[in-house]
Protein backbone atom coordinates (compact mmCIF):
# COMPACT_ATOMS: atom_id res chain seq x y z
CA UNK A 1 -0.49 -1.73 -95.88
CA UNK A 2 -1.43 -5.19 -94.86
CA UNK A 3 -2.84 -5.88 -91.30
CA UNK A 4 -0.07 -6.69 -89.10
CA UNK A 5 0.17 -10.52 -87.87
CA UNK A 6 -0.17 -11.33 -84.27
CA UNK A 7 2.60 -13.30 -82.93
CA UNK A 8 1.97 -17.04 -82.23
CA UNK A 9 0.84 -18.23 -79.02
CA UNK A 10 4.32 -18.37 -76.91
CA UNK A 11 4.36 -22.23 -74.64
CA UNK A 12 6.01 -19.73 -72.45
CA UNK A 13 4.28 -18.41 -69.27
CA UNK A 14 3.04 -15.10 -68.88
CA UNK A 15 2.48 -13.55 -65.19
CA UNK A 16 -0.02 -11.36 -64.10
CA UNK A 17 0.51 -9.37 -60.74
CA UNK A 18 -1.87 -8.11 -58.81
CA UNK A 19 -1.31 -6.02 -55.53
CA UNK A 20 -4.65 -6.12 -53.79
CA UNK A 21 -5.17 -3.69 -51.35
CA UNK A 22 -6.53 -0.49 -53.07
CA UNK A 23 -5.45 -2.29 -56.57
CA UNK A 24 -7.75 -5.25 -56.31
CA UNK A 25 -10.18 -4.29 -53.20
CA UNK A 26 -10.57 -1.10 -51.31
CA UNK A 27 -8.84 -0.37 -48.09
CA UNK A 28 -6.08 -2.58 -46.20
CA UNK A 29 -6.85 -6.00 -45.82
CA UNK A 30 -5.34 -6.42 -42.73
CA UNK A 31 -7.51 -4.25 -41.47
CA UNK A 32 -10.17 -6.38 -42.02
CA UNK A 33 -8.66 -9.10 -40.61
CA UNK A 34 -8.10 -7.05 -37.77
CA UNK A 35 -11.53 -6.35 -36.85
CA UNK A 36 -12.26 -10.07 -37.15
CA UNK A 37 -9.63 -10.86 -34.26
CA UNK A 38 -11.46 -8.17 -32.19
CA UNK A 39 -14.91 -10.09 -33.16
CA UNK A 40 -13.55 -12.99 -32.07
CA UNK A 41 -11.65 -11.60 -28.87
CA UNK A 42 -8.53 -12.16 -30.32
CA UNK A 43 -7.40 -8.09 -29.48
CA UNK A 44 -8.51 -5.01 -28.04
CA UNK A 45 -10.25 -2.27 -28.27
CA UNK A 46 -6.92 0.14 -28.36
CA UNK A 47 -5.66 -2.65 -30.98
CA UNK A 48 -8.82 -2.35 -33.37
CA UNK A 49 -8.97 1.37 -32.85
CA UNK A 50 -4.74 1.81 -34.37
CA UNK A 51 -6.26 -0.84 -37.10
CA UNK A 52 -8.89 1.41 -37.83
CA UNK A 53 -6.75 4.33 -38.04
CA UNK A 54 -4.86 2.92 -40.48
CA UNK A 55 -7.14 2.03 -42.68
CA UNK A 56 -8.63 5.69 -42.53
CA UNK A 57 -4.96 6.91 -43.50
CA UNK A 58 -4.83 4.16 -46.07
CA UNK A 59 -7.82 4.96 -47.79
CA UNK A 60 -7.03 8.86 -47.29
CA UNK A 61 -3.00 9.26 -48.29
CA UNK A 62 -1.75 5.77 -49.19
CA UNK A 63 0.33 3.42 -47.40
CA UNK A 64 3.53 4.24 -45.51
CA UNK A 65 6.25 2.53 -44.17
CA UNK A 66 5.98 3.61 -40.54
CA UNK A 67 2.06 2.44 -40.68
CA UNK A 68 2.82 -0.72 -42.54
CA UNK A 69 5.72 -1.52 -39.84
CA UNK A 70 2.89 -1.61 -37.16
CA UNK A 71 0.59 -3.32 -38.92
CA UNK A 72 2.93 -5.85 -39.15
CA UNK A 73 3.89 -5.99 -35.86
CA UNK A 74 -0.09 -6.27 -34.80
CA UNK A 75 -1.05 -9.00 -37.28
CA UNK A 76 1.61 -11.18 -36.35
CA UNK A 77 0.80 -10.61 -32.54
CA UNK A 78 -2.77 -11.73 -33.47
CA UNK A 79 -2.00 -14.70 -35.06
CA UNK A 80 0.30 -15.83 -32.48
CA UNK A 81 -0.50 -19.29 -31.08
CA UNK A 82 -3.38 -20.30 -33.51
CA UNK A 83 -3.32 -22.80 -36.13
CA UNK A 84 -3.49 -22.58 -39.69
CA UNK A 85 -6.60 -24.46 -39.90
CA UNK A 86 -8.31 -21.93 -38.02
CA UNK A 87 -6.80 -18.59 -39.71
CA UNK A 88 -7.89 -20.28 -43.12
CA UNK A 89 -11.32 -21.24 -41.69
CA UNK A 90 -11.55 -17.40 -40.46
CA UNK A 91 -10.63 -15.62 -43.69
CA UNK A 92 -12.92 -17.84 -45.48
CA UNK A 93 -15.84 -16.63 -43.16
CA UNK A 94 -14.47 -13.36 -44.11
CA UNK A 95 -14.55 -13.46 -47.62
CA UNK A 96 -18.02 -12.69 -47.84
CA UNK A 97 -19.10 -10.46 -45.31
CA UNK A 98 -15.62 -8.38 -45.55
CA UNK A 99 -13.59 -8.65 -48.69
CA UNK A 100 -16.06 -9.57 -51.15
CA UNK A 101 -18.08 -6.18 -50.83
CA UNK A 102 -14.52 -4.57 -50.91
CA UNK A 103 -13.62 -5.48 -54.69
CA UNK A 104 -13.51 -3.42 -57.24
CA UNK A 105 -15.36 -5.50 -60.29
CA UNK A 106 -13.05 -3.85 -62.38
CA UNK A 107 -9.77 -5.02 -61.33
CA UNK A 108 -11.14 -8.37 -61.17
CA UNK A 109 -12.24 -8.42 -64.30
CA UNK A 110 -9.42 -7.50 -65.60
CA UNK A 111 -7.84 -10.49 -63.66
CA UNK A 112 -10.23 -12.65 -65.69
CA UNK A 113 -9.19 -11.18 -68.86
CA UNK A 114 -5.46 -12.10 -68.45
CA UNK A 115 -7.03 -15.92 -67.33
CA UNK A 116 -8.72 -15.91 -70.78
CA UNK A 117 -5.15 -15.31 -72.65
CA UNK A 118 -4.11 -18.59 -70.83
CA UNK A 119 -1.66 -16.22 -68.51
CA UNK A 120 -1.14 -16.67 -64.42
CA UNK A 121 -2.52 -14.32 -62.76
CA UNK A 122 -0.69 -14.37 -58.78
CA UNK A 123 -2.08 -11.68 -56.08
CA UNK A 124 1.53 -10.71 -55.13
CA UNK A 125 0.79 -8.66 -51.72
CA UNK A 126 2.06 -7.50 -47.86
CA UNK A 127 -1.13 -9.48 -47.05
CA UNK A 128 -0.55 -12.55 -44.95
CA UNK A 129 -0.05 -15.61 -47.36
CA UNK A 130 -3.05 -17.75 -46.26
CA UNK A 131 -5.55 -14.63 -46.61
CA UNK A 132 -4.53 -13.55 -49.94
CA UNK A 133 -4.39 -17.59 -51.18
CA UNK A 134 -7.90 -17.59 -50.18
CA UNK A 135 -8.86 -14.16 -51.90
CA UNK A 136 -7.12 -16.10 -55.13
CA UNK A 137 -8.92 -19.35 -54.63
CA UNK A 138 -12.97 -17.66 -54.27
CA UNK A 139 -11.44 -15.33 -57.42
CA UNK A 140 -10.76 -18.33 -59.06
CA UNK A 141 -7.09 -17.04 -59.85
CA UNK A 142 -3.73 -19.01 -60.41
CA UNK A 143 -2.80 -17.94 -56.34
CA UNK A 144 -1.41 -15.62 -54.03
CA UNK A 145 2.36 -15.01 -52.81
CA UNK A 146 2.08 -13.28 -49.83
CA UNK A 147 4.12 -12.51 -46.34
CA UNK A 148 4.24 -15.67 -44.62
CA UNK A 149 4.79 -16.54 -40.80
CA UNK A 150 6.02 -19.06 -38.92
CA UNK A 151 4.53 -22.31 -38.34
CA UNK A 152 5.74 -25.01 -36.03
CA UNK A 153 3.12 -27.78 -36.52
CA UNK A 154 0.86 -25.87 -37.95
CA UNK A 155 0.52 -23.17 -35.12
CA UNK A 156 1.53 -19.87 -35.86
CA UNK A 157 4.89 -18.43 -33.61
CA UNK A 158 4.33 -14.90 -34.27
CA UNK A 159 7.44 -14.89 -36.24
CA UNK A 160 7.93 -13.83 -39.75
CA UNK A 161 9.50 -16.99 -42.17
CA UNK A 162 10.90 -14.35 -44.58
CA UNK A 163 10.00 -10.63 -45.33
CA UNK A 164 7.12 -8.36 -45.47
CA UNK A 165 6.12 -8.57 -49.37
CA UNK A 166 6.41 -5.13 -49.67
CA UNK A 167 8.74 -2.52 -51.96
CA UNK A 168 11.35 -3.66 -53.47
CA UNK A 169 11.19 -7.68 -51.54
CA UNK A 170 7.67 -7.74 -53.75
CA UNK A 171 10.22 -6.94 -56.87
CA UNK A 172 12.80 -9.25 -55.74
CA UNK A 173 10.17 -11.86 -55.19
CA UNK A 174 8.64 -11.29 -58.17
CA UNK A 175 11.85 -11.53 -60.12
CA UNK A 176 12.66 -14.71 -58.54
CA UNK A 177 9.15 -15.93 -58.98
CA UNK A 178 9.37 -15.82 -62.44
CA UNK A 179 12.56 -16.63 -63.04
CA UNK A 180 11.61 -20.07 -61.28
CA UNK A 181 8.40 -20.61 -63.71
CA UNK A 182 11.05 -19.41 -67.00
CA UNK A 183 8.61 -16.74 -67.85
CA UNK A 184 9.53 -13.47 -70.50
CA UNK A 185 9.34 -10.58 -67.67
CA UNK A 186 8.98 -8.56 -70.92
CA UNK A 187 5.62 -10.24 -71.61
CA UNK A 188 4.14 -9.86 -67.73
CA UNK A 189 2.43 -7.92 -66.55
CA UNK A 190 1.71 -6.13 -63.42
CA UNK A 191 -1.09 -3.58 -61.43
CA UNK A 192 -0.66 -1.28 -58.29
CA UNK A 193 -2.00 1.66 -57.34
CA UNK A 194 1.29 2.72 -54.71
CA UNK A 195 4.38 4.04 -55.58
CA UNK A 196 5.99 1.26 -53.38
CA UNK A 197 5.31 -0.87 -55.91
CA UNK A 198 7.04 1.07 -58.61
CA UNK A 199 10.16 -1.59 -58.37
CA UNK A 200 7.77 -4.12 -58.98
CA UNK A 201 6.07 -2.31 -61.90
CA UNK A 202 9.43 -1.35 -63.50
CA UNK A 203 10.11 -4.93 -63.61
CA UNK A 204 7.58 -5.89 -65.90
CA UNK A 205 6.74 -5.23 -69.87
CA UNK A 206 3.28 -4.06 -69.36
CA UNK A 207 2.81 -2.43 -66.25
CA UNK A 208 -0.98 -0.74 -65.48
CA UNK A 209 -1.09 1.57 -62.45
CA UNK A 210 -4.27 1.45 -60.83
CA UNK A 211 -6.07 4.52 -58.86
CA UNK A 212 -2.30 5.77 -58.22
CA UNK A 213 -1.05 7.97 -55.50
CA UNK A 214 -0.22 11.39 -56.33
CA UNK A 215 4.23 9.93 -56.32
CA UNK A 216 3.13 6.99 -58.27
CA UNK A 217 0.94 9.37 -60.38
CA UNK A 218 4.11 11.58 -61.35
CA UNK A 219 6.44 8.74 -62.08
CA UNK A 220 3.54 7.32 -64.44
CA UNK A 221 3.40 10.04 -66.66
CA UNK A 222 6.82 11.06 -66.88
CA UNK A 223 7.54 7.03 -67.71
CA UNK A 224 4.41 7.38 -69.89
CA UNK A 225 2.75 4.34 -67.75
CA UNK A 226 -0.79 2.90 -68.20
CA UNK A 227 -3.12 4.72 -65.36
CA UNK A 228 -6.19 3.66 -65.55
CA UNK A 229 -8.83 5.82 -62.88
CA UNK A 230 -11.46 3.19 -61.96
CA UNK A 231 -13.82 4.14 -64.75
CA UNK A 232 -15.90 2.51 -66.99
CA UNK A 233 -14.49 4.28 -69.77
CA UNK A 234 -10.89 3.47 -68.86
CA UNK A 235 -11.88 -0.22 -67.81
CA UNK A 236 -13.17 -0.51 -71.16
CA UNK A 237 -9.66 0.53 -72.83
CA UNK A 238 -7.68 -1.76 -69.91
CA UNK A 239 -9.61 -4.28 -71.25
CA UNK A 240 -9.34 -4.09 -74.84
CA UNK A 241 -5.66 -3.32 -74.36
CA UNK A 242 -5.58 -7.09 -72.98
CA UNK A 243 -6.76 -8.28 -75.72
CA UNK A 244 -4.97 -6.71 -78.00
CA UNK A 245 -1.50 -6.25 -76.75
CA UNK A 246 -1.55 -9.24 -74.25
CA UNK A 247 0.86 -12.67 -75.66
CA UNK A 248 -1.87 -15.90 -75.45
CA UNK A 249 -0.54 -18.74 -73.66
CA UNK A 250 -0.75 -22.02 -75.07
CA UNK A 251 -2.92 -23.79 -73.29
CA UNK A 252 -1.84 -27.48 -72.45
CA UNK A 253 -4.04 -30.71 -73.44
């Protein structure tokens, strides 16, 4: 039987979604951010000490709802009544010492793979919008949609312009997201590790779950999803699957 023929390049494009915390880095990110605000005497001690908490919970059983709530609720008290500027300027300080150490090489190279097709690849995350764009921006990725909050010339109210980017808003968003840019959902693709993203992952063609938790684990397999463990071995296959399987993009002169 003759080799089958790939399909042309589609002029089309083709998403890649990332979640990033514990699908692109380890931990919460706000967390991190967190801890910065108490460097900087931005919080408390009782404030860093419920951010450290839940990132011990995060790290331990996942994310929930009640813990992302107050998380929230924290990081937009901390940003209240600073400017952009400076919460750009901080998370760019922060990149180094805090998230960089965090990634997992893996994920991001797998980022990098879908940027070789010619596809977008957008961190789509609960994380405050100007963090994750500058996670996307040192990654040299297409950019970040995250939660966004209020700005009145440039200083932050403490107010939320929108919703958390979380459960089934990331899906809508996502939906709408594409939509916008006239991409194939049935050619994107999309990576979590929490089974709050499984709206998100559902709405995809290729979805890849990523060091799932044990609910995401058991809708996986009875869906017959992609898991890939964070192991060479299964990097490897992620990878090659990418290649493979993945529509190329043509890329514009």
């Amino acid at each position: 039987m003759p080799e089958a023929v790939p399909p042309p390049p589609s002029d089309r494009p083709i998403i890649a979604f990332f979640d990033v915390d514990n699908t692109l880095m380890r931990g919460a990110s706000v967390y991190y951010v967190g801890r910065e605000a108490f460097r900087r005497g931005l919080i408390s001690w009782r404030d860093i000490a419920i951010f450290g908490w839940h990132q011990f919970r995060f790290l331990a059983v996942g994310e929930n709802r009640q813990h992302l709530s107050t998380a929230k609720d924290r990081a937009l008290g901390l940003v209240s009544g600073h400017t952009e500027v400076a919460l750009v300027d901080m998370a760019n300080e922060m990149y180094e010492r805090d998230f960089a150490p965090k990634l997992w090489p893996e994920t991001v190279d797998l980022a990098r793979a879908h940027l070789e097709k010619g596809h977008e690849v957008w961190l789509i995350t609960a994380t405050p919008q100007l963090v994750a764009q500058v996670i996307a921006d040192r990654l040299g990725l297409t950019g970040a949609i995250g939660t966004r909050v209020e700005a009145l010339d440039g200083v932050f109210t403490g107010a939320l312009d929108g919703h958390v980017i979380h459960g089934d808003e990331k899906a809508a968003v996502a939906l709408q997201f594409a939509s916008d840019r006239k991409a194939d959902l049935a050619d994107c693709w999309a990576y979590s590790d929490s089974s709050n993203d499984i709206p998100l992952l559902t709405l995809v063609g290729n979805r890849v779950v990523v060091n799932p938790d044990a609910k995401l684990l058991t809708h996986a397999r009875s869906h017959d999803w992609a898991v890939l463990p964070l192991k060479r071995s299964s990097i490897r296959e992620a990878q090659r699957r990418v290649k493979r399987e993945a529509r190329a993009v043509k890329r514009k002169k």
